[in-house]
C-alpha atoms as a PDB file:
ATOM      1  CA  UNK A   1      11.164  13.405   7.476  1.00  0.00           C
ATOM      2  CA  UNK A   2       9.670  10.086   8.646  1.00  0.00           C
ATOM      3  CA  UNK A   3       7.098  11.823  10.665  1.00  0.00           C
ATOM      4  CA  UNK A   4       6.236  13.739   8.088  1.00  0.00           C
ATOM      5  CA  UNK A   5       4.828  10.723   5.793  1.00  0.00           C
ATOM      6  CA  UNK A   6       3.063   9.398   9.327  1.00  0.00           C
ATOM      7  CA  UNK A   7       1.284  12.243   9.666  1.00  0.00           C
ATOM      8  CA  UNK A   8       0.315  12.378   6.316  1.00  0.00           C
ATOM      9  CA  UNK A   9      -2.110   9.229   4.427  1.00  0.00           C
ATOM     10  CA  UNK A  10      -4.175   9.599   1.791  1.00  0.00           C
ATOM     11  CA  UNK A  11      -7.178   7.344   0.489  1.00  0.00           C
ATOM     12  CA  UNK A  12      -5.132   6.417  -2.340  1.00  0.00           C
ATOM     13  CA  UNK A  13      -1.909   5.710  -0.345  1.00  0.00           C
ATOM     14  CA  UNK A  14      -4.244   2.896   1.261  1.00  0.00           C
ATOM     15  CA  UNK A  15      -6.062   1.649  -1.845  1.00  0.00           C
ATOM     16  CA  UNK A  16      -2.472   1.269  -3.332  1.00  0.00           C
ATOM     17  CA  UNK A  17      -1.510  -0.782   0.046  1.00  0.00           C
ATOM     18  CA  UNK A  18      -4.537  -2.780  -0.377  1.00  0.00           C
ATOM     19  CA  UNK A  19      -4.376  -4.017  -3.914  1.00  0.00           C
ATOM     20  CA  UNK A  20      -0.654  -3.936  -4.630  1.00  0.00           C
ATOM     21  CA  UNK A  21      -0.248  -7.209  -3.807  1.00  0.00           C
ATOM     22  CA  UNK A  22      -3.002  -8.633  -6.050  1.00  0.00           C
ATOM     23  CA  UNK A  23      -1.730  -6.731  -8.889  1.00  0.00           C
ATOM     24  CA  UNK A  24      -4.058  -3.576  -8.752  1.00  0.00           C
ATOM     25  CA  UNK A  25      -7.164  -5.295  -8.204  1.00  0.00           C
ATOM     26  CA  UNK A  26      -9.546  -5.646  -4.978  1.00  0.00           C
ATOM     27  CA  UNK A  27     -10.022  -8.633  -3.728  1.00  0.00           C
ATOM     28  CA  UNK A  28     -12.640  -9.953  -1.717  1.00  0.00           C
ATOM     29  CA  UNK A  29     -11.655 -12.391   1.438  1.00  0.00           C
ATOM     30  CA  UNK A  30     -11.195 -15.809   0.179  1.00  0.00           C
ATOM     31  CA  UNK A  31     -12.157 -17.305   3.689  1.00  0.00           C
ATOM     32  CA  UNK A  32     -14.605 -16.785   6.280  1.00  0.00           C
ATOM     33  CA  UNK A  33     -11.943 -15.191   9.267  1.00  0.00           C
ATOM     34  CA  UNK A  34      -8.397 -14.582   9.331  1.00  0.00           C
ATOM     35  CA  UNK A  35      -6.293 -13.733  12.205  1.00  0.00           C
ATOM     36  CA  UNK A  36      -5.170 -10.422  11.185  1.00  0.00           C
ATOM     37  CA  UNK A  37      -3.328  -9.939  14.989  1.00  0.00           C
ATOM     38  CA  UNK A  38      -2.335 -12.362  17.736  1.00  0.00           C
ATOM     39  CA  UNK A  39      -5.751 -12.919  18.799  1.00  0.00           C
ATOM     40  CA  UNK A  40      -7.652 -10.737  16.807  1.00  0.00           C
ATOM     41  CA  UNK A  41      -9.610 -12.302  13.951  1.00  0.00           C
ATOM     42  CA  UNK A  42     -11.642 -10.448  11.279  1.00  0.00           C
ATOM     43  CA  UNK A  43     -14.449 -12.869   9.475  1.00  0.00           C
ATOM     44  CA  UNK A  44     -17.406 -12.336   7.866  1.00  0.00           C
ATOM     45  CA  UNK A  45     -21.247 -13.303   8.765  1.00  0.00           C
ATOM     46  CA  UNK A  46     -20.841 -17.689   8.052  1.00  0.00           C
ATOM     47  CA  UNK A  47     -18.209 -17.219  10.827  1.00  0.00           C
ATOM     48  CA  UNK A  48     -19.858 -15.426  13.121  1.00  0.00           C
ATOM     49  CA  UNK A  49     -22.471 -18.202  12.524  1.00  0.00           C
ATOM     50  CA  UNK A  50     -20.484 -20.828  12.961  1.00  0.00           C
ATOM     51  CA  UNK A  51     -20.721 -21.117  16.600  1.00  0.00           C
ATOM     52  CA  UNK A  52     -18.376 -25.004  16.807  1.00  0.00           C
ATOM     53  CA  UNK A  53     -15.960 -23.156  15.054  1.00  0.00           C
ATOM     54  CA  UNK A  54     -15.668 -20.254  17.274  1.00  0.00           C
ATOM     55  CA  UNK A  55     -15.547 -22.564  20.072  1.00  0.00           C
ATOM     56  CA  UNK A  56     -12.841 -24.481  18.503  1.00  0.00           C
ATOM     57  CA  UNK A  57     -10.511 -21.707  18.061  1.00  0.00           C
ATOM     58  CA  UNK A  58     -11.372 -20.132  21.665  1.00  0.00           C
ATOM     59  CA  UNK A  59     -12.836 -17.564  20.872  1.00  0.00           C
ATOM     60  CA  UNK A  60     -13.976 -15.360  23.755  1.00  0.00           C
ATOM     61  CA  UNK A  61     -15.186 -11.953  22.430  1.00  0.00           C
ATOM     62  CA  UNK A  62     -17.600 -11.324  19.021  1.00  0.00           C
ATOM     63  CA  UNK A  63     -18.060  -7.503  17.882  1.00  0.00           C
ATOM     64  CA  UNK A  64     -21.013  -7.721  15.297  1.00  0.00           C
ATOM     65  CA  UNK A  65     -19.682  -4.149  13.112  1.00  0.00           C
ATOM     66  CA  UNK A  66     -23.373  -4.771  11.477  1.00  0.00           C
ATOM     67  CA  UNK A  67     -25.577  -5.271  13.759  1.00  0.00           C
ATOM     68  CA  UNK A  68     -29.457  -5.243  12.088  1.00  0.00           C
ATOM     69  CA  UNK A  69     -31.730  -7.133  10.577  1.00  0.00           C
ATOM     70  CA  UNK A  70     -31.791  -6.251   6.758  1.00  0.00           C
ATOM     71  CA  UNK A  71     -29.532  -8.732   4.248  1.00  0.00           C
ATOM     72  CA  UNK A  72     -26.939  -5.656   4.547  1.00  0.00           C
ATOM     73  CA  UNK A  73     -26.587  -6.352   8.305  1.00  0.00           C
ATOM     74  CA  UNK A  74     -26.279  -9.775  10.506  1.00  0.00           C
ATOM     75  CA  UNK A  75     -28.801 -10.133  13.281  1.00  0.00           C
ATOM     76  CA  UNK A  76     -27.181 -11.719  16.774  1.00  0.00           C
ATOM     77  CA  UNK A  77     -27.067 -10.441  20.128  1.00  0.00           C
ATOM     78  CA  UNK A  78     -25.832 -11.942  23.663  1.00  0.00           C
ATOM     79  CA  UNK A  79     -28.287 -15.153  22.901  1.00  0.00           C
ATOM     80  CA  UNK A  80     -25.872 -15.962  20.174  1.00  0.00           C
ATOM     81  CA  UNK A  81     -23.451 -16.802  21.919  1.00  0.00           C
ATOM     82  CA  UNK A  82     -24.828 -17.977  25.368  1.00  0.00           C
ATOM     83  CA  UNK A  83     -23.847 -21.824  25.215  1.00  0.00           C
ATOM     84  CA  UNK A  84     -20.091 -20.442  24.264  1.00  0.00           C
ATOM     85  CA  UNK A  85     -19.671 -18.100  26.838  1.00  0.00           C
ATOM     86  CA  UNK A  86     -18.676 -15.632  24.314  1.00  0.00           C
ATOM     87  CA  UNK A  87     -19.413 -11.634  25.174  1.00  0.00           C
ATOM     88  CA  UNK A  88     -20.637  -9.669  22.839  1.00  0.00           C
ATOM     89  CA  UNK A  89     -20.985  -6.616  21.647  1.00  0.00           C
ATOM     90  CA  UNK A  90     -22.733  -4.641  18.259  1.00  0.00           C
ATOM     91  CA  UNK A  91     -22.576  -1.191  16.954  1.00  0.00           C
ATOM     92  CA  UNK A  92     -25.164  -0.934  13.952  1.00  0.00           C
ATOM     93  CA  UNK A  93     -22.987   0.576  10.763  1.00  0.00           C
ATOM     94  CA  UNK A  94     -23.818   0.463   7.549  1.00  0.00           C
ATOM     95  CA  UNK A  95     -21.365  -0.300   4.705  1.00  0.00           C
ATOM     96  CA  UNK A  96     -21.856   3.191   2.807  1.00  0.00           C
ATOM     97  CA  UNK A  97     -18.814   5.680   2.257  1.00  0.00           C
ATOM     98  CA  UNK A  98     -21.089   8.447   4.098  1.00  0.00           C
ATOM     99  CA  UNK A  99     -21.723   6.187   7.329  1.00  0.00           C
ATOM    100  CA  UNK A 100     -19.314   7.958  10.404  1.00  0.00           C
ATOM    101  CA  UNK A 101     -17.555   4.445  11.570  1.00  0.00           C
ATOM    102  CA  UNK A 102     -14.993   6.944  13.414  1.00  0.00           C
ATOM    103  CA  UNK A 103     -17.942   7.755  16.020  1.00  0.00           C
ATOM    104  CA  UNK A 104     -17.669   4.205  16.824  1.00  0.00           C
ATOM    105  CA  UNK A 105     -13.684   4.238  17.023  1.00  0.00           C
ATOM    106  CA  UNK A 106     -13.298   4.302  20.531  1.00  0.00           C
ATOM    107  CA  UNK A 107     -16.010   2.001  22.219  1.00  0.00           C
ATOM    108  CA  UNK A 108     -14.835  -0.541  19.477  1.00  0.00           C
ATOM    109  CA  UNK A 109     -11.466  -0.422  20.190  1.00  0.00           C
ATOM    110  CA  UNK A 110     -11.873  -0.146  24.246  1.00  0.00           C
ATOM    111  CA  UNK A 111     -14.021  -3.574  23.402  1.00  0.00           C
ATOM    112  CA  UNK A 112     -10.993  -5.376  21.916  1.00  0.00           C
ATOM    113  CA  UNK A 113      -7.948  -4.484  23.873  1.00  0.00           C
ATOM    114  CA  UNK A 114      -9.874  -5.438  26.941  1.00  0.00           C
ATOM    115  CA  UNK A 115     -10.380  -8.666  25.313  1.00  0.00           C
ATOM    116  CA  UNK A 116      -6.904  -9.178  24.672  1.00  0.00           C
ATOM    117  CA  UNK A 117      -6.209  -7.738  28.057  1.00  0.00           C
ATOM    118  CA  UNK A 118      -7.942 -10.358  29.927  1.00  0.00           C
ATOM    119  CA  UNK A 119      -6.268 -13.201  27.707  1.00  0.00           C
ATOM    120  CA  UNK A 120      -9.652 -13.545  25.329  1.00  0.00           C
ATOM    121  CA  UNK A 121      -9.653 -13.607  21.286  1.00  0.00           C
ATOM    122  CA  UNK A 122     -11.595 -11.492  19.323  1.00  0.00           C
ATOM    123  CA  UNK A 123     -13.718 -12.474  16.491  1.00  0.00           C
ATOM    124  CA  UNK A 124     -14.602  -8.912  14.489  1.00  0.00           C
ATOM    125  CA  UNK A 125     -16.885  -9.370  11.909  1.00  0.00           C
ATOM    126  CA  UNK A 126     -19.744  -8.096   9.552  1.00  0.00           C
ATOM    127  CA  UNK A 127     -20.985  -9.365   6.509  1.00  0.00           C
ATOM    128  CA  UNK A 128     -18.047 -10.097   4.168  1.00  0.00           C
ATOM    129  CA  UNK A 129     -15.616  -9.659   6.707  1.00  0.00           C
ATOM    130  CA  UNK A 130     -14.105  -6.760   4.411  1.00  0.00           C
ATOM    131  CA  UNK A 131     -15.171  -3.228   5.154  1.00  0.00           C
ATOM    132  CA  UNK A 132     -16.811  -2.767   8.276  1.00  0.00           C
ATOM    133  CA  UNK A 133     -14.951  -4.937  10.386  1.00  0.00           C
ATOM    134  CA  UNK A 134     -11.437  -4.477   8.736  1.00  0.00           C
ATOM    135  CA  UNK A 135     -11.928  -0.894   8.955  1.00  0.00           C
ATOM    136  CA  UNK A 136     -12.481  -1.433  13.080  1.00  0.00           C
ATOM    137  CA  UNK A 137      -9.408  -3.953  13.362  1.00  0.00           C
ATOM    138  CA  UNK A 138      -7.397  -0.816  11.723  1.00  0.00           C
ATOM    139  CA  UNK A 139      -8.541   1.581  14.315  1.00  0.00           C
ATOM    140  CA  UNK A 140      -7.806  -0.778  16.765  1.00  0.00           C
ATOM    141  CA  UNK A 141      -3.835  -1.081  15.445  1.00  0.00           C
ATOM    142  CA  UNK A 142      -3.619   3.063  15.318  1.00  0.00           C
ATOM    143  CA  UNK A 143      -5.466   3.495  18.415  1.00  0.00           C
ATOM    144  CA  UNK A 144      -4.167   0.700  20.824  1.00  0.00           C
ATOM    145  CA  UNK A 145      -0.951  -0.489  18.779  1.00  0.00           C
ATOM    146  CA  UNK A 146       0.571   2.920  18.312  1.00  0.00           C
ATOM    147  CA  UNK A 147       0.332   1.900  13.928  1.00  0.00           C
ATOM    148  CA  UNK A 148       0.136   4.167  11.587  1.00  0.00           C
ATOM    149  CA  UNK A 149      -2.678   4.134   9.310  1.00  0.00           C
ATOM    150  CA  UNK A 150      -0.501   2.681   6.393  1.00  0.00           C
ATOM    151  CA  UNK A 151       1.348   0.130   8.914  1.00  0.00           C
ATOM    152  CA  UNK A 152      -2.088  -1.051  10.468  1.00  0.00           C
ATOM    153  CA  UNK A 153      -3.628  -1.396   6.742  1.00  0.00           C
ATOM    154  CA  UNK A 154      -0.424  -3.188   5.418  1.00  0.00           C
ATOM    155  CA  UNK A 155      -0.609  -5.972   8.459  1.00  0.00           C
ATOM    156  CA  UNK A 156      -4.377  -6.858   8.073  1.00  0.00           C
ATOM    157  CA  UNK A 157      -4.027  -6.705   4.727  1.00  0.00           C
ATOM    158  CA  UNK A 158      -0.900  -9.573   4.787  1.00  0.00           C
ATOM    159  CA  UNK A 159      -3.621 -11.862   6.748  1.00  0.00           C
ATOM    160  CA  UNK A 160      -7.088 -11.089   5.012  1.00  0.00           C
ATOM    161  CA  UNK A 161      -7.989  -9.535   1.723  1.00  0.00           C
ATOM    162  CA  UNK A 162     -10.218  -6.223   2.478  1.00  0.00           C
ATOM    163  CA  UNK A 163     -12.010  -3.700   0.763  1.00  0.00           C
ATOM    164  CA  UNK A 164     -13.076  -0.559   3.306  1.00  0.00           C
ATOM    165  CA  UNK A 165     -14.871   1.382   1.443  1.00  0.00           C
ATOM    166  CA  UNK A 166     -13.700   5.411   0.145  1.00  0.00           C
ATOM    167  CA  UNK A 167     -15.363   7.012   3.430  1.00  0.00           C
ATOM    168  CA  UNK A 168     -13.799   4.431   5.863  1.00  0.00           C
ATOM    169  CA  UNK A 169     -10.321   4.858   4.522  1.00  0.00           C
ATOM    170  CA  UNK A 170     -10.946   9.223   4.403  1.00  0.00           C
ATOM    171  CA  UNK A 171     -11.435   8.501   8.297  1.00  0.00           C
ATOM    172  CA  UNK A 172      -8.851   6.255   8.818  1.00  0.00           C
ATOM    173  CA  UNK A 173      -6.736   8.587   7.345  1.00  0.00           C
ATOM    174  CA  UNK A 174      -7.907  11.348   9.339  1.00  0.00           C
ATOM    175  CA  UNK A 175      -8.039   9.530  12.330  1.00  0.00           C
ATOM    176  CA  UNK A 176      -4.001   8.936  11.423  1.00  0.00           C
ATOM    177  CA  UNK A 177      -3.515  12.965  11.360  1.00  0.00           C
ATOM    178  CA  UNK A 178      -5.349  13.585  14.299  1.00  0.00           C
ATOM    179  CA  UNK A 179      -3.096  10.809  16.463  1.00  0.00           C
ATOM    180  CA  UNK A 180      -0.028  12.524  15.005  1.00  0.00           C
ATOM    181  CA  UNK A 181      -1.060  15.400  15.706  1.00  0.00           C
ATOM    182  CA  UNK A 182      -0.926  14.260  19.515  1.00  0.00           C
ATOM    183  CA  UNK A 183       2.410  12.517  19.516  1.00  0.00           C
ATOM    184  CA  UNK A 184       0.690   9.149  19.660  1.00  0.00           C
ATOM    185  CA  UNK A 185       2.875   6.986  17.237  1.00  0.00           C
ATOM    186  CA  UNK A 186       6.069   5.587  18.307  1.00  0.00           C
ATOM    187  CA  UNK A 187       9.171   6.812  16.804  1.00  0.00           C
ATOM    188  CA  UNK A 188      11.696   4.788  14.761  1.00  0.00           C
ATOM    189  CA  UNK A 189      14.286   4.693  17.598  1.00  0.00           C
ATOM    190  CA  UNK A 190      11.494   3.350  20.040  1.00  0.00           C
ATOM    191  CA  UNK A 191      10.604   0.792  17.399  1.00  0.00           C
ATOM    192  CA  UNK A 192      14.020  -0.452  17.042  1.00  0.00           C
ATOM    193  CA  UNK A 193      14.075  -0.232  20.815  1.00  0.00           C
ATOM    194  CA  UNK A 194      11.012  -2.636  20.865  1.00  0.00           C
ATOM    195  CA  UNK A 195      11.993  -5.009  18.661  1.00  0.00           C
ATOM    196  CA  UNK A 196      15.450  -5.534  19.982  1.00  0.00           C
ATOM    197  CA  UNK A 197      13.760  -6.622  23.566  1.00  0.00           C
ATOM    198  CA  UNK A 198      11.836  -9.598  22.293  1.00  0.00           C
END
């Protein structure tokens, strides 16, 4: 029965995650970046700006989830971030519920875990640090943490108030089925398993 309701997610299964604890309502981030994982902050476009503050908190990696240079994207590139060292990387989405953000699932993804791999910290961002760039730090969970869609949405939501919008959560969701589909979440017992070695 419990892989049943991981295989299964619906848009409104995650809007409910996302608002229950704010009594219904959506929320928009209250502060520029949150660390929504060990080492894997989500933050909008002042952060990503903010260059002695990403040096400050170490940060090694930037993925710009809005890459362009209209007031609905943020315009940087490896210049940005020269005199921190930090690499970067930008994928140019656009915050509309017909935009395919699953295309960019995988290169995303790949970008953080070998971040996090090589000891770095992440900074994921786009303009409000809500939709774009949450939806990407999900992905991330399902596709490199073994999370459902529900789990991943639930733990970035505990850090960071976000908003993906209608089409991002539809392909987070599907992107759930799909990874079920393959036997890619853990199991209960392995969980338990997990959690009992730390």
């Amino acid at each position: 029965m419990a892989e049943e309701t991981k295989a299964h997610c619906t848009m409104d299964e995650l809007i409910d995650i996302i608002t229950f604890s704010s009594g219904g309502f959506t929320m928009m981030p209250s502060r520029d970046m949150d660390e929504v994982y060990p080492r894997v902050y989500v933050g909008d476009q002042r952060s990503a700006k903010s260059i002695a503050k990403l040096k400050r908190l170490g940060i090694t990696h930037i993925l710009n989830t809005a890459l362009g240079h209209d007031r609905q994207h943020v315009d940087s590139n490896v210049q940005t971030y020269k005199d921190i060292g930090a690499e970067f990387k930008g994928i140019e989405a656009t915050d509309q519920n017909s935009f395919k953000l699953k295309e960019f699932f995988e290169e995303t993804t790949e970008f953080i875990d070998k971040a996090l791999d090589s000891g770095g910290k992440v900074l994921v961002h786009c303009c409000e640090g809500a939709s774009r760039s949450a939806t990407i730090a999900i992905a991330y969970l399902m596709l490199h943490q073994h999370m459902t869609a529900q789990d991943a949405v639930r733990l970035v939501r505990k850090h960071r108030e976000i908003c993906p919008n209608d089409g991002f959560l539809q392909q987070l969701c599907d992107l759930n089925e799909e990874l079920h589909a393959k036997g890619h979440f853990k199991s209960e017992t392995e969980t338990a398993a997990d959690k009992s070695d730390d």
